[in-house]
N, C-alpha and C. Protein backbone atom coordinates (compact mmCIF):
# COMPACT_ATOMS: atom_id res chain seq x y z
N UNK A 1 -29.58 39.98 -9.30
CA UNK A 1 -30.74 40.72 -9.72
C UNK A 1 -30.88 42.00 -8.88
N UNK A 2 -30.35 41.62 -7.71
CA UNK A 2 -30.56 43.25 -6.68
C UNK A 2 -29.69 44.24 -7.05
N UNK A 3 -28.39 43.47 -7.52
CA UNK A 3 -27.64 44.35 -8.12
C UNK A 3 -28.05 45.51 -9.47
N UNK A 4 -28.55 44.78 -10.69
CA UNK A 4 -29.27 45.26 -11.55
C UNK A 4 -30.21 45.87 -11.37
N UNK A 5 -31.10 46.18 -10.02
CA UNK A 5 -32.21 47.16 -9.76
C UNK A 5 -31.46 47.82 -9.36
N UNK A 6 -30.37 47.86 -8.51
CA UNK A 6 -29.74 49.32 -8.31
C UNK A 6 -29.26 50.35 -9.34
N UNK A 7 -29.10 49.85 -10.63
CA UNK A 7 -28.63 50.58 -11.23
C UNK A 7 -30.09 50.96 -12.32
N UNK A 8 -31.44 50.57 -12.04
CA UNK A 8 -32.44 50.97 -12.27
C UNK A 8 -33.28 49.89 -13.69
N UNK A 9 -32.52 49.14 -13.17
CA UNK A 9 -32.69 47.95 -14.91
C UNK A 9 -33.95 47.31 -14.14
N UNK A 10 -34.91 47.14 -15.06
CA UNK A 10 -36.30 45.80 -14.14
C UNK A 10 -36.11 44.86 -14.82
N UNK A 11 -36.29 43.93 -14.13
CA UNK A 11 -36.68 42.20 -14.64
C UNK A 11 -38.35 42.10 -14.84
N UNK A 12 -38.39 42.07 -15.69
CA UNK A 12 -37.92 41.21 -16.61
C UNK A 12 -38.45 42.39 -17.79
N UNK A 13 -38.83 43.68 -17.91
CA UNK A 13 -38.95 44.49 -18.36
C UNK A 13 -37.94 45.36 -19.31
N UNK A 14 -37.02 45.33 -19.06
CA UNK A 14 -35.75 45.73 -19.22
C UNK A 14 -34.74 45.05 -20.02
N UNK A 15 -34.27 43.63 -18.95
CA UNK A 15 -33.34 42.37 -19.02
C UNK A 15 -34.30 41.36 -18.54
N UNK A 16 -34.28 40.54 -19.63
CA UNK A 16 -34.51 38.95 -19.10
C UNK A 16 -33.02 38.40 -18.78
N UNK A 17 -33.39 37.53 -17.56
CA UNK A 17 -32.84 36.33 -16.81
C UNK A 17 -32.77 35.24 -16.57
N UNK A 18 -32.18 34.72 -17.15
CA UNK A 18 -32.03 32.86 -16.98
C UNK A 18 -31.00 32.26 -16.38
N UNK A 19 -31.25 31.09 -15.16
CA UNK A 19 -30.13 30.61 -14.67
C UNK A 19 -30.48 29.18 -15.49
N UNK A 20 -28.86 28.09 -14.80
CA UNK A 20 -29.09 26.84 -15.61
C UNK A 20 -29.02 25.66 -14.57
N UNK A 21 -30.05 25.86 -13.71
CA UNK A 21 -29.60 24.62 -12.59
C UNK A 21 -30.92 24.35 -11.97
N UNK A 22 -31.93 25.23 -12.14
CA UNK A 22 -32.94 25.05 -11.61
C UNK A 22 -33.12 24.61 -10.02
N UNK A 23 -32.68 25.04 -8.88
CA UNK A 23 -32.03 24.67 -7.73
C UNK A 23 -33.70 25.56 -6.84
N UNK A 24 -33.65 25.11 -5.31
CA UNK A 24 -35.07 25.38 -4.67
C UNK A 24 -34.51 27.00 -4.58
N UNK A 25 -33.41 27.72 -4.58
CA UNK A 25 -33.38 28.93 -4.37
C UNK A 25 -33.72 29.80 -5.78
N UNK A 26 -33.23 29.26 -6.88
CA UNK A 26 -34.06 29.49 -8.07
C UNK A 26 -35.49 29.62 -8.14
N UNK A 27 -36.11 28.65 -7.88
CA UNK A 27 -37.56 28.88 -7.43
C UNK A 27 -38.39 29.58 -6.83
N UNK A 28 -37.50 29.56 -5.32
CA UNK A 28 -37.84 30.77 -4.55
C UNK A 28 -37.30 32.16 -4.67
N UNK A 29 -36.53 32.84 -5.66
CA UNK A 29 -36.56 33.89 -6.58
C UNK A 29 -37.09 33.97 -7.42
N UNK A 30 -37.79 33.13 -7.90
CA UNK A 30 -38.89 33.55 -9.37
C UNK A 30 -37.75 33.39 -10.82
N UNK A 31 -36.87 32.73 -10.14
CA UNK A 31 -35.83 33.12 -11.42
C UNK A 31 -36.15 31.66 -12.63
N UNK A 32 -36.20 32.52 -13.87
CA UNK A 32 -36.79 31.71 -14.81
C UNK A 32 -35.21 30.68 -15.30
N UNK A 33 -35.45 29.47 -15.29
CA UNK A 33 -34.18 28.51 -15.73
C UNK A 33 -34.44 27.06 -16.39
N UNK A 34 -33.49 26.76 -16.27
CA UNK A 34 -33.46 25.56 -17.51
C UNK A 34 -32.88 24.57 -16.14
N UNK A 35 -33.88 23.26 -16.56
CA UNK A 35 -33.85 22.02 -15.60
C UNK A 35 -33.52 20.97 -16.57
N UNK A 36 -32.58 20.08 -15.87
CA UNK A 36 -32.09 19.00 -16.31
C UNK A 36 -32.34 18.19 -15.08
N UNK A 37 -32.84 16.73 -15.65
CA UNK A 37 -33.09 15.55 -14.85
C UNK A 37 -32.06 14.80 -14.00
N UNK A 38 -31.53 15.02 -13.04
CA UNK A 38 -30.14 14.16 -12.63
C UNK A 38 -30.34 13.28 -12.17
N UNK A 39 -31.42 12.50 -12.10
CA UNK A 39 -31.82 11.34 -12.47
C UNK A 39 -31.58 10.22 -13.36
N UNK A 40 -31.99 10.58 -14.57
CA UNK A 40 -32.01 10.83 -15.55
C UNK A 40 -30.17 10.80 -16.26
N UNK A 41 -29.80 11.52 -15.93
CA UNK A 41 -28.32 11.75 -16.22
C UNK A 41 -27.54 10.67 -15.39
N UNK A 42 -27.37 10.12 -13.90
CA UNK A 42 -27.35 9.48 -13.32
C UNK A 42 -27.22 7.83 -14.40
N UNK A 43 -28.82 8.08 -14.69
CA UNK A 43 -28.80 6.59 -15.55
C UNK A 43 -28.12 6.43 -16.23
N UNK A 44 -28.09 7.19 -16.93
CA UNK A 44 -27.38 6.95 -18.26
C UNK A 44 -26.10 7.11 -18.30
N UNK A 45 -25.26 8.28 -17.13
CA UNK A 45 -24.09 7.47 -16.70
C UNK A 45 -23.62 6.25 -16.38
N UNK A 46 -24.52 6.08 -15.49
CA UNK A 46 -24.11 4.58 -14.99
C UNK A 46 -24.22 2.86 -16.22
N UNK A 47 -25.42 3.42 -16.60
CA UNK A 47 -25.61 2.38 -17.91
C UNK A 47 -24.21 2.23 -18.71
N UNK A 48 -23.54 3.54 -19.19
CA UNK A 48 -22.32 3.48 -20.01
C UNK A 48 -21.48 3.09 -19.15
N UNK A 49 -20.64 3.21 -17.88
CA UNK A 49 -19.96 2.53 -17.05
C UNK A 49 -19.67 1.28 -17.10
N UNK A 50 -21.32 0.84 -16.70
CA UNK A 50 -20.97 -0.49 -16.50
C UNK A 50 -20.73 -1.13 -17.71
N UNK A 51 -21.38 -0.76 -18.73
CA UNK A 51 -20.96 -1.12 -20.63
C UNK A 51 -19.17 -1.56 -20.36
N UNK A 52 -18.88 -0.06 -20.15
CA UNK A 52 -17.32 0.24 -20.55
C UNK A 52 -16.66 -0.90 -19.43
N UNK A 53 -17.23 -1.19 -18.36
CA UNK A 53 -16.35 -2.29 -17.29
C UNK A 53 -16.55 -3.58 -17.67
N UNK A 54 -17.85 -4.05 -18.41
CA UNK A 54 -18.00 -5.52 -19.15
C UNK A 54 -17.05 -5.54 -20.32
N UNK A 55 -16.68 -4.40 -20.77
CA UNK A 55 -15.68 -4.38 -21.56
C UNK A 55 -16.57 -4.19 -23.53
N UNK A 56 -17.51 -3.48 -23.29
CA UNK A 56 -18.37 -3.68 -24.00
C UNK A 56 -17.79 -2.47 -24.70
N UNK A 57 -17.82 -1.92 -26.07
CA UNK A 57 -17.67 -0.96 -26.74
C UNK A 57 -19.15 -0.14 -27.01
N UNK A 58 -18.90 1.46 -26.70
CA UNK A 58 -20.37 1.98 -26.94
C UNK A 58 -20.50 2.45 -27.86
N UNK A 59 -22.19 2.32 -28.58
CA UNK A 59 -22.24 2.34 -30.17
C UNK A 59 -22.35 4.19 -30.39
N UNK A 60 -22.67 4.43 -28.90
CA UNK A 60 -23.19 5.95 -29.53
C UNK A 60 -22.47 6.49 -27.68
N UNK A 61 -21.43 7.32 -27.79
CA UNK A 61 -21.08 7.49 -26.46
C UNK A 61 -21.53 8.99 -25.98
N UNK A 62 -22.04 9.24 -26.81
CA UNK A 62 -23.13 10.47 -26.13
C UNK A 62 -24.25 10.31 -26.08
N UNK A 63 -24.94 11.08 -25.10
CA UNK A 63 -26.54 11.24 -24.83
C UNK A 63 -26.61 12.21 -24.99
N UNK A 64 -28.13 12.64 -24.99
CA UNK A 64 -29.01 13.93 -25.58
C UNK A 64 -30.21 13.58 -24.30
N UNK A 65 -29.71 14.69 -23.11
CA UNK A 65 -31.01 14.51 -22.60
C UNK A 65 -31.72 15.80 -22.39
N UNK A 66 -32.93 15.57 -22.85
CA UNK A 66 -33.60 17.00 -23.17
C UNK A 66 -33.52 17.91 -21.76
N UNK A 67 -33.13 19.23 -21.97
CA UNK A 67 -33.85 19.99 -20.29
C UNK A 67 -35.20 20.13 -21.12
N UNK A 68 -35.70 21.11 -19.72
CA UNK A 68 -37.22 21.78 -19.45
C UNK A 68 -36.62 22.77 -19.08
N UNK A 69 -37.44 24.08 -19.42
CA UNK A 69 -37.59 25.34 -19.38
C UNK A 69 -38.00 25.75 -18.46
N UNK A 70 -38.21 26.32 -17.26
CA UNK A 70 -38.97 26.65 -16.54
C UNK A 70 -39.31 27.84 -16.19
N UNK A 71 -40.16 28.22 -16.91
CA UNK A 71 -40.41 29.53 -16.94
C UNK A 71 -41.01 30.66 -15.77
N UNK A 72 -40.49 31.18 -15.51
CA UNK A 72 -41.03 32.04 -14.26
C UNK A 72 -40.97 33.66 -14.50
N UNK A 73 -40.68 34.48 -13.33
CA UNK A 73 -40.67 35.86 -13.42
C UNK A 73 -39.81 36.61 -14.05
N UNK A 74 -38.77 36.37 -14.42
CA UNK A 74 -37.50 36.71 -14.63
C UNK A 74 -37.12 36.79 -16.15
N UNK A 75 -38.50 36.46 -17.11
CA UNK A 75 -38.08 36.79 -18.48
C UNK A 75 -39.83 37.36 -19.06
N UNK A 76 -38.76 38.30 -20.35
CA UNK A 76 -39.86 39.19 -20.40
C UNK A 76 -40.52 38.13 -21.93
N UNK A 77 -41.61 38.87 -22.44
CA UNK A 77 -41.45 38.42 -23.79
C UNK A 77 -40.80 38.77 -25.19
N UNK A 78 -40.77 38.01 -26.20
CA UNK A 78 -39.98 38.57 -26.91
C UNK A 78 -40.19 39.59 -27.49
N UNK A 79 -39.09 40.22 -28.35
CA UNK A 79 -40.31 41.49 -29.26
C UNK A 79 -39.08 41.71 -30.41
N UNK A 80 -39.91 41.45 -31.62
CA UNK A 80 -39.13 41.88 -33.00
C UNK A 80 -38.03 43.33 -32.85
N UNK A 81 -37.22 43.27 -33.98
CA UNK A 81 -36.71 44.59 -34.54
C UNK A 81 -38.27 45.61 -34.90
N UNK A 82 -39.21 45.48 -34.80
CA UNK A 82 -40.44 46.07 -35.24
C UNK A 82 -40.50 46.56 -33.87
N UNK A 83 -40.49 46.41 -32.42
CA UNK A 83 -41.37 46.48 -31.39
C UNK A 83 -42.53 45.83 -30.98
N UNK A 84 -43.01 44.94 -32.08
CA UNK A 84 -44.06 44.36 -31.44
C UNK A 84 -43.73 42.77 -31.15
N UNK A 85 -44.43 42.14 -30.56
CA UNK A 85 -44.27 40.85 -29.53
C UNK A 85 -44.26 39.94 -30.79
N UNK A 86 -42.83 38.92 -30.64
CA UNK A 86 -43.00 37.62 -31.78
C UNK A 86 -43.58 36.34 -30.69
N UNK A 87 -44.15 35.84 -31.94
CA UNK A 87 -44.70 34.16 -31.07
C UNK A 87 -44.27 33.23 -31.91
């Protein structure tokens, strides 16, 4: 991002910014990102593991685990081919 103010671009005015890890230095940049539970992911690894080591066949071998958005400084709002703001 310091890079991109040097060359005179603003955040979120300019360019919106999104990282994908949601990490405490994310936070403490204001940088707007997408959080996933590794918790959460954790489980449900491990749940299929141990499936696959009982020797169990899995009915559905993917998961869908939702992120969260986390919205912060780093994105602007949207705005049509018109110029004005979509919701």
């Amino acid at each position: 991002m310091a890079k991109l103010a040097s060359f005179g671009i603003r955040i979120p005015q300019d360019l919106s910014v999104i990282g994908f890890d949601d990490s405490d230095v994310a936070a403490a940049v204001n940088l707007t990102t997408v959080h996933q539970d590794p918790v959460e992911m954790s489980r449900v690894a491990a749940t299929k593991a141990l499936a696959l080591m009982r020797g169990e066949a899995l009915t559905d071998p993917h998961s869908i685990i939702r992120p969260i958005l986390m919205l912060r400084g780093t994105t602007g709002g949207m705005v049509g081919a018109n110029g004005k703001a979509r919701t």
